[in-house]
PDB file of N, CA and C in Angstrom:
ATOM      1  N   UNK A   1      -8.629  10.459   6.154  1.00  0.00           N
ATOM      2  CA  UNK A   1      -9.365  10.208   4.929  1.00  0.00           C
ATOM      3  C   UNK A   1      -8.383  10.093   3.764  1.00  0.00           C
ATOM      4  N   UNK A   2      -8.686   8.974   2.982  1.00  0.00           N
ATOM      5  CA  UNK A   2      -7.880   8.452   1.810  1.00  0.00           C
ATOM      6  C   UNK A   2      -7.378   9.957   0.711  1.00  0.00           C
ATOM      7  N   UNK A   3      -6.668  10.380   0.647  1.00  0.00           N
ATOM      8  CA  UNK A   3      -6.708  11.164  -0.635  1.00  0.00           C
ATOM      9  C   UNK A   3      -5.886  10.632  -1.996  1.00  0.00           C
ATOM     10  N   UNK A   4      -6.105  11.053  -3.250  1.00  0.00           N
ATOM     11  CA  UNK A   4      -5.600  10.133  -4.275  1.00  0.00           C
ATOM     12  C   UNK A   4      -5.494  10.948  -5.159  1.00  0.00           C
ATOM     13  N   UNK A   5      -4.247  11.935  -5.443  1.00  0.00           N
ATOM     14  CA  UNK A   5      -3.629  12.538  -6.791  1.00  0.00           C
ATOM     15  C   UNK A   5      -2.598  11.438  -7.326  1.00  0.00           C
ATOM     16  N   UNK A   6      -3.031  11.744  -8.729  1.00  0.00           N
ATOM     17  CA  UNK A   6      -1.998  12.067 -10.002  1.00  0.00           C
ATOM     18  C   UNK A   6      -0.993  13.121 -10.623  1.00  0.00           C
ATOM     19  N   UNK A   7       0.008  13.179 -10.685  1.00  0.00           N
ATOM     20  CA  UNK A   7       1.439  14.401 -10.944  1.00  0.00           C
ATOM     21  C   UNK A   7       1.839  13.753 -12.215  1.00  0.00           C
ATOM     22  N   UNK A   8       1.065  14.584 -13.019  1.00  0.00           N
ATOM     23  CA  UNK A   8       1.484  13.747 -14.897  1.00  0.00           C
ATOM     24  C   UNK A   8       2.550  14.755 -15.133  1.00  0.00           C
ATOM     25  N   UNK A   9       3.579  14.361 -16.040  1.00  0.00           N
ATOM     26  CA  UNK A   9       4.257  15.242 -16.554  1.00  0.00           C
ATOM     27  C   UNK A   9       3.422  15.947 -18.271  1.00  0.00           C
ATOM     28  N   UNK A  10       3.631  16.773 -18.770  1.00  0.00           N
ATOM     29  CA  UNK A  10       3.764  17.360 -19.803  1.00  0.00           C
ATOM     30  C   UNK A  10       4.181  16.194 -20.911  1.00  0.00           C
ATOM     31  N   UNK A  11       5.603  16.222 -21.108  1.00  0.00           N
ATOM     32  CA  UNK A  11       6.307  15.260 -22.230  1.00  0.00           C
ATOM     33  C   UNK A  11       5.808  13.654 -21.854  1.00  0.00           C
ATOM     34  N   UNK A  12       5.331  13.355 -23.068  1.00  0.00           N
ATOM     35  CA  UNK A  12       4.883  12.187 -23.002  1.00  0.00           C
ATOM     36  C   UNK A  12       6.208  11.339 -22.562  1.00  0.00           C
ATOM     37  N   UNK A  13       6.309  10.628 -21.369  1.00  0.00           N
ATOM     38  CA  UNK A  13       7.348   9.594 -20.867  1.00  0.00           C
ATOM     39  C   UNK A  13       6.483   8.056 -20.615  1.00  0.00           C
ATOM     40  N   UNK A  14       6.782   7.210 -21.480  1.00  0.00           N
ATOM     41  CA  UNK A  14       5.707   5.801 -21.114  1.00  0.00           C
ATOM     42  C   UNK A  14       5.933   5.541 -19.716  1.00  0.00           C
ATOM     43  N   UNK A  15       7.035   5.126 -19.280  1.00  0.00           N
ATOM     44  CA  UNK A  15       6.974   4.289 -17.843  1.00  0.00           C
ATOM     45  C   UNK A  15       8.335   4.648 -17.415  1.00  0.00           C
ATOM     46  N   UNK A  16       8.487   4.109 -16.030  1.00  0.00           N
ATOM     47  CA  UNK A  16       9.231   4.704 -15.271  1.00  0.00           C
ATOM     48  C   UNK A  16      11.026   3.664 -16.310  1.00  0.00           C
ATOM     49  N   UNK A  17      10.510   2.661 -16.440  1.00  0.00           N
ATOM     50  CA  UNK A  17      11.615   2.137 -17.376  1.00  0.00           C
ATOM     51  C   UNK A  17      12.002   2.965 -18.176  1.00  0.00           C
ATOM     52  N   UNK A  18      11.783   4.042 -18.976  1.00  0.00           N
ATOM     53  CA  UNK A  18      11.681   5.183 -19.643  1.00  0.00           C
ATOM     54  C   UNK A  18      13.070   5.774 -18.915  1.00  0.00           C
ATOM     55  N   UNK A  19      13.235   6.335 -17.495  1.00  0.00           N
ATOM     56  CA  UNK A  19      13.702   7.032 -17.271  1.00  0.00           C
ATOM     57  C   UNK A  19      15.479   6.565 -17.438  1.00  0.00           C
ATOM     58  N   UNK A  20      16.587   7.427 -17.021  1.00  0.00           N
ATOM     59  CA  UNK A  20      17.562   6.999 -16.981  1.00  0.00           C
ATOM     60  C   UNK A  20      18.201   8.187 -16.152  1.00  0.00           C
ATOM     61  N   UNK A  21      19.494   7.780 -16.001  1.00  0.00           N
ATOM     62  CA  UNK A  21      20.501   8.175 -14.784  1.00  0.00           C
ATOM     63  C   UNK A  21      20.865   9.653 -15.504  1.00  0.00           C
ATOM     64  N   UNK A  22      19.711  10.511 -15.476  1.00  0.00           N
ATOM     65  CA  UNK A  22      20.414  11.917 -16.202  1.00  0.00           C
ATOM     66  C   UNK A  22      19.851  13.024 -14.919  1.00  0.00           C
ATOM     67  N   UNK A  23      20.233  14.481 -15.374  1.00  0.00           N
ATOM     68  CA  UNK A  23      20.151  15.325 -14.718  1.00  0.00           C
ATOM     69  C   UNK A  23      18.822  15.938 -14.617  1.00  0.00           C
ATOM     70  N   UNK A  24      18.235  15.872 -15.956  1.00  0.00           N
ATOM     71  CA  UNK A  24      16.974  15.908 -16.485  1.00  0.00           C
ATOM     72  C   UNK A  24      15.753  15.015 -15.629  1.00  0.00           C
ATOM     73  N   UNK A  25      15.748  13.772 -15.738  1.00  0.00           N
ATOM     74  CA  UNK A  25      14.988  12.902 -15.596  1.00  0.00           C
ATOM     75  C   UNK A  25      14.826  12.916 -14.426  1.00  0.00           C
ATOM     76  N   UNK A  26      15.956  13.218 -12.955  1.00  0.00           N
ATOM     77  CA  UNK A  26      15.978  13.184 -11.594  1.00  0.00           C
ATOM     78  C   UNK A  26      15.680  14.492 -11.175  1.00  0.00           C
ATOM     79  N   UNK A  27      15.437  15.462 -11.969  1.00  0.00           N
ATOM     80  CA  UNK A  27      14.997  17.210 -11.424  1.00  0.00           C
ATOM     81  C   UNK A  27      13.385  16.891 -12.309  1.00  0.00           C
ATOM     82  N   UNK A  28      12.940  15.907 -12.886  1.00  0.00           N
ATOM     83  CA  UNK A  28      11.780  15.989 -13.281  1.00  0.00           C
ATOM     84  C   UNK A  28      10.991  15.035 -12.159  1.00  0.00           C
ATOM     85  N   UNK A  29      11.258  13.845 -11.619  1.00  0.00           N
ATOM     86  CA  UNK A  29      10.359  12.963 -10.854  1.00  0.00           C
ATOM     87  C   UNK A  29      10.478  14.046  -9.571  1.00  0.00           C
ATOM     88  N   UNK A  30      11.852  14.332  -9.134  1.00  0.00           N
ATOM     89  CA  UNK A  30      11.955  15.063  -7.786  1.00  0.00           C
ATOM     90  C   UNK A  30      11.184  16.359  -7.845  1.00  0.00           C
ATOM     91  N   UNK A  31      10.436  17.125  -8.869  1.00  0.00           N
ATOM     92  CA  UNK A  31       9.338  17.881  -9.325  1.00  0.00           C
ATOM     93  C   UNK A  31       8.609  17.373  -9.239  1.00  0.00           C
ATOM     94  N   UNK A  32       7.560  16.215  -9.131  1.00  0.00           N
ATOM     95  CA  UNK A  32       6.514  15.466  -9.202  1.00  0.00           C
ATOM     96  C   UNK A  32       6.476  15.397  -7.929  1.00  0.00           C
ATOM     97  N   UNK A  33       7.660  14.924  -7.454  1.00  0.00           N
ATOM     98  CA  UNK A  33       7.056  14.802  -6.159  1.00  0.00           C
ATOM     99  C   UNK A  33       6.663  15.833  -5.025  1.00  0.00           C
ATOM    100  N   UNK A  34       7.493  17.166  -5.591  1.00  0.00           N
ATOM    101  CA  UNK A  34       7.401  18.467  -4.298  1.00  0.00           C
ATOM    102  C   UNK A  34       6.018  18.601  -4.538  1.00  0.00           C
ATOM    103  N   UNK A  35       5.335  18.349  -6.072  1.00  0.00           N
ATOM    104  CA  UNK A  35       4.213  19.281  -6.572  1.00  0.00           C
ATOM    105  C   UNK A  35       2.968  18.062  -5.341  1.00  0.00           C
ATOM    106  N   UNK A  36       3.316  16.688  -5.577  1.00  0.00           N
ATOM    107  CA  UNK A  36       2.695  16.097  -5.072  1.00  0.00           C
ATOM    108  C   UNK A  36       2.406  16.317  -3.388  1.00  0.00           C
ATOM    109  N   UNK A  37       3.992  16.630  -2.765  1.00  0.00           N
ATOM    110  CA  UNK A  37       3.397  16.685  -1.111  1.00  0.00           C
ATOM    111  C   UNK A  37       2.733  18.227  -1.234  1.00  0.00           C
ATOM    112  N   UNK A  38       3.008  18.482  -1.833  1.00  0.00           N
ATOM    113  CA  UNK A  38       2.121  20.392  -1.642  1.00  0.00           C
ATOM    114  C   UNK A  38       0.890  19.861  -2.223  1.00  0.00           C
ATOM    115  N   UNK A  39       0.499  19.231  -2.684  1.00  0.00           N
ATOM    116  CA  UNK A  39      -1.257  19.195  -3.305  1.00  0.00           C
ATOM    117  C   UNK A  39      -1.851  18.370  -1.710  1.00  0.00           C
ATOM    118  N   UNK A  40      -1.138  17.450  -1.076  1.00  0.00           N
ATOM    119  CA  UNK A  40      -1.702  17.071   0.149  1.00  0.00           C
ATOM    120  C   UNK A  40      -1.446  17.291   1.523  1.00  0.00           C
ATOM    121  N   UNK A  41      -0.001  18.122   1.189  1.00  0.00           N
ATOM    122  CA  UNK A  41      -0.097  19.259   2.375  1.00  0.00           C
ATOM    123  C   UNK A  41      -1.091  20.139   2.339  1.00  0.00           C
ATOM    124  N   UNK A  42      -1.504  20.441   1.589  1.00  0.00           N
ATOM    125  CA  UNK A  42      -2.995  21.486   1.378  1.00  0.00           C
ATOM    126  C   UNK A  42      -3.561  20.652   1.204  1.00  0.00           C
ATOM    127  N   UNK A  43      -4.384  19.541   0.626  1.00  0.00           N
ATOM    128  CA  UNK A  43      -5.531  19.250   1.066  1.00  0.00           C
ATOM    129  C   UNK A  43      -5.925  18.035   2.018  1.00  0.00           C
ATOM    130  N   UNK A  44      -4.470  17.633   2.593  1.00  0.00           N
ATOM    131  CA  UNK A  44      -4.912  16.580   3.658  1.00  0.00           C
ATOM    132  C   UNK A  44      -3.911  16.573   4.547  1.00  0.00           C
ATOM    133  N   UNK A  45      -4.136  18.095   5.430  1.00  0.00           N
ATOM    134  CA  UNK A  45      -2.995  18.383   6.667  1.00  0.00           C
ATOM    135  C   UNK A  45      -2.734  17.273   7.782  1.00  0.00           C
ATOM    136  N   UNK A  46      -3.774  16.555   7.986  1.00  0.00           N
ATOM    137  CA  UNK A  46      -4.234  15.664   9.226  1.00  0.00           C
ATOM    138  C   UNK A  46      -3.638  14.164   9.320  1.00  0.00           C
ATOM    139  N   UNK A  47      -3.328  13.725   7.527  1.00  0.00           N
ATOM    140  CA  UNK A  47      -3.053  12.258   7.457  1.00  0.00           C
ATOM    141  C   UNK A  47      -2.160  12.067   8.036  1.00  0.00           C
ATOM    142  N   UNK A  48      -2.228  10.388   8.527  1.00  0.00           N
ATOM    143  CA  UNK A  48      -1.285   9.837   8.965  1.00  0.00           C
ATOM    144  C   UNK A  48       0.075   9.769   8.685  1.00  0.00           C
ATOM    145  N   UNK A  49       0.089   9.631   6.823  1.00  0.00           N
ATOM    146  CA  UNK A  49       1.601   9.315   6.518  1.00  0.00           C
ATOM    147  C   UNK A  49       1.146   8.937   5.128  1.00  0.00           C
ATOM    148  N   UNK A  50       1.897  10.029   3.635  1.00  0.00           N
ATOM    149  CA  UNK A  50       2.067   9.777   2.619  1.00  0.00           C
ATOM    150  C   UNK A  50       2.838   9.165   1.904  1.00  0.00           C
ATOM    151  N   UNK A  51       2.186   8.492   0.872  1.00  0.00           N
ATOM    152  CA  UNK A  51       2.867   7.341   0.201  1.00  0.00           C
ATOM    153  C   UNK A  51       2.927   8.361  -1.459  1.00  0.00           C
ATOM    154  N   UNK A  52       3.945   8.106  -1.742  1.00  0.00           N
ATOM    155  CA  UNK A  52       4.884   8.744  -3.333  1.00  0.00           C
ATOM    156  C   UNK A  52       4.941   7.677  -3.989  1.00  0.00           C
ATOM    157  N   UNK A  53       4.713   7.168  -5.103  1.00  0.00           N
ATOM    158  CA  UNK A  53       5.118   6.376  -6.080  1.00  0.00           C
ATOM    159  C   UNK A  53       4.389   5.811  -7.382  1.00  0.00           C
ATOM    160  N   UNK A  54       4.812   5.336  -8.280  1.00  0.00           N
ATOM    161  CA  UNK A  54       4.766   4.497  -9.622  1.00  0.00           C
ATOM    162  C   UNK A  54       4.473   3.236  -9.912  1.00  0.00           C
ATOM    163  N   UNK A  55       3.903   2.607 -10.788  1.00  0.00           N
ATOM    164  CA  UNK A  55       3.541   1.420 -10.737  1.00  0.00           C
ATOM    165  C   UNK A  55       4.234   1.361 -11.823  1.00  0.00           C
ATOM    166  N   UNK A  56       5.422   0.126 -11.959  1.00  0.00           N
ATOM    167  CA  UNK A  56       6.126  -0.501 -12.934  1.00  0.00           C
ATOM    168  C   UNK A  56       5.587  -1.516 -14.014  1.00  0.00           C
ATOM    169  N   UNK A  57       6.009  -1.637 -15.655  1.00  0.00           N
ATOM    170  CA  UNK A  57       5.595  -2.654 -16.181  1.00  0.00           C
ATOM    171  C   UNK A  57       5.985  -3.821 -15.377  1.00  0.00           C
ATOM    172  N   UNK A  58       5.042  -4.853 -15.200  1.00  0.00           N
ATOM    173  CA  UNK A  58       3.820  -4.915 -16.347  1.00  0.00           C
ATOM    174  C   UNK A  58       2.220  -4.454 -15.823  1.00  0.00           C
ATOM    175  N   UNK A  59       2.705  -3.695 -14.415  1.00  0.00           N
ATOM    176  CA  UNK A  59       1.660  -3.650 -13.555  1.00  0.00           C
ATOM    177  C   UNK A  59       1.076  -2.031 -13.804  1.00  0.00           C
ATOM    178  N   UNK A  60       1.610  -1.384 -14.536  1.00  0.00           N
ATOM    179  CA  UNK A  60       1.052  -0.008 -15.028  1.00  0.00           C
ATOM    180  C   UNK A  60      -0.129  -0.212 -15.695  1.00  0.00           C
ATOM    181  N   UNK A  61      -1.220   0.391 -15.703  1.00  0.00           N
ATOM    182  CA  UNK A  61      -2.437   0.629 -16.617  1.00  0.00           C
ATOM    183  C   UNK A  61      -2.331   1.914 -17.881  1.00  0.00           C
ATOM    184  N   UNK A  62      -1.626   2.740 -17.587  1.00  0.00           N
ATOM    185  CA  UNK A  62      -1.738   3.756 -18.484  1.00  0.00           C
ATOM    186  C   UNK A  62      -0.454   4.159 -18.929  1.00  0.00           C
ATOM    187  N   UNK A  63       0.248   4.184 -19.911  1.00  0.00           N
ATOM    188  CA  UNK A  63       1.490   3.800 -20.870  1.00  0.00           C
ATOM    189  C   UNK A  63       2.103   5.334 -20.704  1.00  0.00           C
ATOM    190  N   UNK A  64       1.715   5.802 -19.706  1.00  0.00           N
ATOM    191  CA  UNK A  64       2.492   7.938 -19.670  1.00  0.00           C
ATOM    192  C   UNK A  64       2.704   7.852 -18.033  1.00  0.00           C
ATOM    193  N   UNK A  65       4.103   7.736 -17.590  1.00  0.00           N
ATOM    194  CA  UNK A  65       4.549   8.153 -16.707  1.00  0.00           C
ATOM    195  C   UNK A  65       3.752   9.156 -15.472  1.00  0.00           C
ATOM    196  N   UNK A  66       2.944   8.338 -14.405  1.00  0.00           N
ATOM    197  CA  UNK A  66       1.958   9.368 -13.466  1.00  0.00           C
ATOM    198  C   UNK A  66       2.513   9.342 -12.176  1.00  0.00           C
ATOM    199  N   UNK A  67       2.713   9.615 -11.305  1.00  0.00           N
ATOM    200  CA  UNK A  67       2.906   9.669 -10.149  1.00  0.00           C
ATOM    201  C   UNK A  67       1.720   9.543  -8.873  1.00  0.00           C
ATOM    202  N   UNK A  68       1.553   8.662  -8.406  1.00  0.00           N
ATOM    203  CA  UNK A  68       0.744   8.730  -7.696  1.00  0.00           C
ATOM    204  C   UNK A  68       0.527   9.118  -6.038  1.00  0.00           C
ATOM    205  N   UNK A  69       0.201   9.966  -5.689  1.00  0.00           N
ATOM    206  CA  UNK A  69       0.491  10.780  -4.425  1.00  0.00           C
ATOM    207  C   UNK A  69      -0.704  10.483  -3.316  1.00  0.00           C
ATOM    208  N   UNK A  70      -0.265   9.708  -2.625  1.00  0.00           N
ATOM    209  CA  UNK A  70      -1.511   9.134  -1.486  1.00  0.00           C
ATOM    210  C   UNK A  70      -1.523   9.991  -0.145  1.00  0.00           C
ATOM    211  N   UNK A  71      -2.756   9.988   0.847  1.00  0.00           N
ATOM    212  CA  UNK A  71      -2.558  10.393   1.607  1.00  0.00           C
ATOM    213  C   UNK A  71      -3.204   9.249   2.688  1.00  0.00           C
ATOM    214  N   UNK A  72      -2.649   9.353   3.532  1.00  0.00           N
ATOM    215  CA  UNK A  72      -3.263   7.531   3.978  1.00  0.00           C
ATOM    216  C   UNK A  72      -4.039   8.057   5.536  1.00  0.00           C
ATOM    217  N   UNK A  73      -4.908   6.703   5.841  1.00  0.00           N
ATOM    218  CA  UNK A  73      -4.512   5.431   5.809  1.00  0.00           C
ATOM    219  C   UNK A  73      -5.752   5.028   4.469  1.00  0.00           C
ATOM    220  N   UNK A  74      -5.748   3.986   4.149  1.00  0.00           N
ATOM    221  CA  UNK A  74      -6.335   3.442   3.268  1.00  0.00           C
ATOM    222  C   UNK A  74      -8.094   2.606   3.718  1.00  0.00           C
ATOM    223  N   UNK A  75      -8.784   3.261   3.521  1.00  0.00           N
ATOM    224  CA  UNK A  75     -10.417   2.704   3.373  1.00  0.00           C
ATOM    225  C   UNK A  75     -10.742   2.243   2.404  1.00  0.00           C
ATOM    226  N   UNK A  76     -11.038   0.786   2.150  1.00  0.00           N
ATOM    227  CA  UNK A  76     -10.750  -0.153   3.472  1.00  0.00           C
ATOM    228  C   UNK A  76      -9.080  -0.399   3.241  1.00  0.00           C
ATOM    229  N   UNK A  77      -8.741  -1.231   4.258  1.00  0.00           N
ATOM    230  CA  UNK A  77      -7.017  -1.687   4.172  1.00  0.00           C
ATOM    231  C   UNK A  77      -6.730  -2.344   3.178  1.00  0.00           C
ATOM    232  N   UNK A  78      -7.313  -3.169   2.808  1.00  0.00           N
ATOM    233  CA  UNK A  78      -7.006  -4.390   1.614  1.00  0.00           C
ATOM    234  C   UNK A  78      -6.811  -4.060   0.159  1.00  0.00           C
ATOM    235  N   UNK A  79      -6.770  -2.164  -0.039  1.00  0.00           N
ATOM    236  CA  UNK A  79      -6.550  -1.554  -1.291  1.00  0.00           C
ATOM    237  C   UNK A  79      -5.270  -0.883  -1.081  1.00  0.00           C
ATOM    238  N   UNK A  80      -4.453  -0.580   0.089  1.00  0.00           N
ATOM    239  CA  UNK A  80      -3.179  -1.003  -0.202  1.00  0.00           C
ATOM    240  C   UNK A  80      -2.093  -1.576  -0.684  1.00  0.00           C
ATOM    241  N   UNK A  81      -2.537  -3.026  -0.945  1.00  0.00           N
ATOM    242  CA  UNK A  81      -2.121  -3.998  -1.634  1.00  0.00           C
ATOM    243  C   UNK A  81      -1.094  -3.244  -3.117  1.00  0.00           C
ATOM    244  N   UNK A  82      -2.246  -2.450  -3.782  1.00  0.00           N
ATOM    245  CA  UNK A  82      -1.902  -1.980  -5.789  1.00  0.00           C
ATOM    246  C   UNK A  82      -0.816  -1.135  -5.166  1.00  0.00           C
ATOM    247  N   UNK A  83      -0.627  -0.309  -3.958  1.00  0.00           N
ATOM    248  CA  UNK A  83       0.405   0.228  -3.828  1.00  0.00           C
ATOM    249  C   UNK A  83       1.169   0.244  -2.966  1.00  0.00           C
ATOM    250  N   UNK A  84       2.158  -1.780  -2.994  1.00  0.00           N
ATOM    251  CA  UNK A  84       2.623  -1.513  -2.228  1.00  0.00           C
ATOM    252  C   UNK A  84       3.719  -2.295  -2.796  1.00  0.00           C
ATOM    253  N   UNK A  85       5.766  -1.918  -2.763  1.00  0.00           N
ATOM    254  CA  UNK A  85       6.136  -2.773  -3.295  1.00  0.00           C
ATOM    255  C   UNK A  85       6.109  -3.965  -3.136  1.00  0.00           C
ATOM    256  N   UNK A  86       6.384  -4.927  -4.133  1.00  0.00           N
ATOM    257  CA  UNK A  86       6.209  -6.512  -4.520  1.00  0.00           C
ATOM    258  C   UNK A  86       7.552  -6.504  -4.598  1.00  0.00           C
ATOM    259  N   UNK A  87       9.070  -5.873  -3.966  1.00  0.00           N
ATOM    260  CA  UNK A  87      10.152  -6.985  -4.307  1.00  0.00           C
ATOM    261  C   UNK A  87      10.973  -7.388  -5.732  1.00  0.00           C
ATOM    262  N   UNK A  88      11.130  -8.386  -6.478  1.00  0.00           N
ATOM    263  CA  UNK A  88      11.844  -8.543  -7.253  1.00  0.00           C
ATOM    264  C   UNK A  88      10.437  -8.709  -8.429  1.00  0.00           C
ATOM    265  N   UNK A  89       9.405  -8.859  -8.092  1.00  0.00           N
ATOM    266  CA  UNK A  89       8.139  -8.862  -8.833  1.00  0.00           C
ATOM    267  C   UNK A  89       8.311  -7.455  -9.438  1.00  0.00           C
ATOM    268  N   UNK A  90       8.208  -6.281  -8.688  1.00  0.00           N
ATOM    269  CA  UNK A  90       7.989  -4.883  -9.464  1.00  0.00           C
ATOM    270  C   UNK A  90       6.938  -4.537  -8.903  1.00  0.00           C
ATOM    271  N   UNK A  91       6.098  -4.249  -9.251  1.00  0.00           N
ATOM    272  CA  UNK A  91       4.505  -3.347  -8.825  1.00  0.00           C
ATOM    273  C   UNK A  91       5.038  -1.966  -8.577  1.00  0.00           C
ATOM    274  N   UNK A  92       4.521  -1.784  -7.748  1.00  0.00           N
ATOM    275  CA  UNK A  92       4.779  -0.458  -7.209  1.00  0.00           C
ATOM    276  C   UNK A  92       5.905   0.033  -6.457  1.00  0.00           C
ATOM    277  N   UNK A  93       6.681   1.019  -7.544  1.00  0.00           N
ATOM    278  CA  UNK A  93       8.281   1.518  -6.842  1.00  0.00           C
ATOM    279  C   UNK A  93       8.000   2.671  -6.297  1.00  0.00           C
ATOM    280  N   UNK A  94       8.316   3.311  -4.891  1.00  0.00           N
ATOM    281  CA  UNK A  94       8.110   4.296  -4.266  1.00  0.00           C
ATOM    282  C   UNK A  94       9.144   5.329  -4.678  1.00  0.00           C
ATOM    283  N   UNK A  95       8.926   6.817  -4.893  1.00  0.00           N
ATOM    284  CA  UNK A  95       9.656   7.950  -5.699  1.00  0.00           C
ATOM    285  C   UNK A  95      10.959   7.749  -5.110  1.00  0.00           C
ATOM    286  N   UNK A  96      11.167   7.456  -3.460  1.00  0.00           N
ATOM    287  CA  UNK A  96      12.289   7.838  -2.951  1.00  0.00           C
ATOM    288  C   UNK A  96      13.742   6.464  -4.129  1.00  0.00           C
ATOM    289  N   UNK A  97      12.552   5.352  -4.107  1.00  0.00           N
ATOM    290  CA  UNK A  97      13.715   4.370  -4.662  1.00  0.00           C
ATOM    291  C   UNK A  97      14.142   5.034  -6.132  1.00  0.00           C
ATOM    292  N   UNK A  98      13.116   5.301  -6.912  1.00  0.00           N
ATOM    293  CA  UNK A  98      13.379   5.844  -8.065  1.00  0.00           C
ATOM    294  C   UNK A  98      14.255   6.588  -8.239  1.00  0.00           C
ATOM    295  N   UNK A  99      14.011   7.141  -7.248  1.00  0.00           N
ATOM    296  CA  UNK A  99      15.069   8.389  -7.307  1.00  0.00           C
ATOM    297  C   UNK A  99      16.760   8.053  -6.883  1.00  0.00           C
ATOM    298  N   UNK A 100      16.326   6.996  -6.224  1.00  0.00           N
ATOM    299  CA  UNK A 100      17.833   6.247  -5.805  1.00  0.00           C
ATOM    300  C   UNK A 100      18.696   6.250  -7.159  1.00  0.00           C
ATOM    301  N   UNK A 101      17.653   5.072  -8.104  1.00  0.00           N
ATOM    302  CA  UNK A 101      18.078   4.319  -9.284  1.00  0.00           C
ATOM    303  C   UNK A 101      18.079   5.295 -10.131  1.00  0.00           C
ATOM    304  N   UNK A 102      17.707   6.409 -10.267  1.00  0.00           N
ATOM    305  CA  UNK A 102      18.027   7.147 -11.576  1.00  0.00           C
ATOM    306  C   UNK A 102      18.797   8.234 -10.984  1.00  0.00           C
ATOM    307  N   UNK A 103      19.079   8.430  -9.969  1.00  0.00           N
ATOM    308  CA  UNK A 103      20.559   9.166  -9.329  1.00  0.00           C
ATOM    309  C   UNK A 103      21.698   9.464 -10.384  1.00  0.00           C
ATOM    310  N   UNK A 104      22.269  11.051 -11.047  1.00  0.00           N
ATOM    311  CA  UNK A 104      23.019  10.934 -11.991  1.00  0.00           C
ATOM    312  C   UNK A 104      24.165  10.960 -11.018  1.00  0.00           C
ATOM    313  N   UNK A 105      25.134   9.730 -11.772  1.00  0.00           N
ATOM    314  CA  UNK A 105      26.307   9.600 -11.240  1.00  0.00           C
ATOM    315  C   UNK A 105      27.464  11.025 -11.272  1.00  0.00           C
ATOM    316  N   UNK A 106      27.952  10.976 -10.049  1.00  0.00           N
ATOM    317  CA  UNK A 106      28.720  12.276  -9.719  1.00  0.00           C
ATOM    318  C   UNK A 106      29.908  12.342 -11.003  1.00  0.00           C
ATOM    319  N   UNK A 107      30.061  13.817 -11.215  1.00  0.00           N
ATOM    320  CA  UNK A 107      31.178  14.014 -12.194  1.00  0.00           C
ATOM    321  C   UNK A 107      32.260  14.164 -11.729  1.00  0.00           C
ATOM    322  N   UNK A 108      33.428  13.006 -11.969  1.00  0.00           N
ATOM    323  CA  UNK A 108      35.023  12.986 -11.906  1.00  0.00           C
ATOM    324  C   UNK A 108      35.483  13.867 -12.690  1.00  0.00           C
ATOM    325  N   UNK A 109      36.111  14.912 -12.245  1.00  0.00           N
ATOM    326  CA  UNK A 109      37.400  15.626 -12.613  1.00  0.00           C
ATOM    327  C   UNK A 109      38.622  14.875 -12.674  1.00  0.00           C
ATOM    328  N   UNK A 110      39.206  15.223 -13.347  1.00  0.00           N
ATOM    329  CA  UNK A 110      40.790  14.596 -13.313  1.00  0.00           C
ATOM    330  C   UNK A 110      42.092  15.518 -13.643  1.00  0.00           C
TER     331      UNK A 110
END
């Protein structure tokens, strides 16, 4: 059975464009997301396989940074689609990539 949270932050952040390569910003989504598999590890032990992620401008509806935490499979299939990435289009970026791209670069000593 479909389940469908939201993981808002507190500080108003518009969109994931918002974020950047800091220490801050990558201990805040990687918080969204623990909070997210624990809301459907408890309430949807059984699913198949959860989906983590964001919908990018211009495909966002609501201008504050949400996280959206699925628990799949999807009833019916054809509403997969809003969350699934599109590629060089954008739509929907999954946390793990995010988290790629806002990765703070390691500190050189010298």
């Amino acid at each position: 059975m479909l389940r469908h949270y939201l993981v808002i932050p507190i500080d108003h952040i518009p969109t994931v464009n918002s974020l950047h390569k800091t220490k801050d910003d990558h201990q805040l989504v990687s918080h969204m997301v623990k909070v997210g598999k624990d809301l459907l590890n408890q309430d949807a032990p059984n699913s198949e396989e959860h989906r983590f992620g964001f919908h990018q401008p211009p495909f966002n509806s609501v201008n504050h940074l949400h996280l959206h935490c699925l628990a799949l499979p999807f009833m019916p299939s054809w509403r997969q689609v809003k969350y699934t990435p599109l590629g060089p289009l954008g739509g929907f970026i999954e946390a793990e990539k995010l988290l790629e791209r806002i990765k703070p670069e390691a500190e050189v000593y010298s």
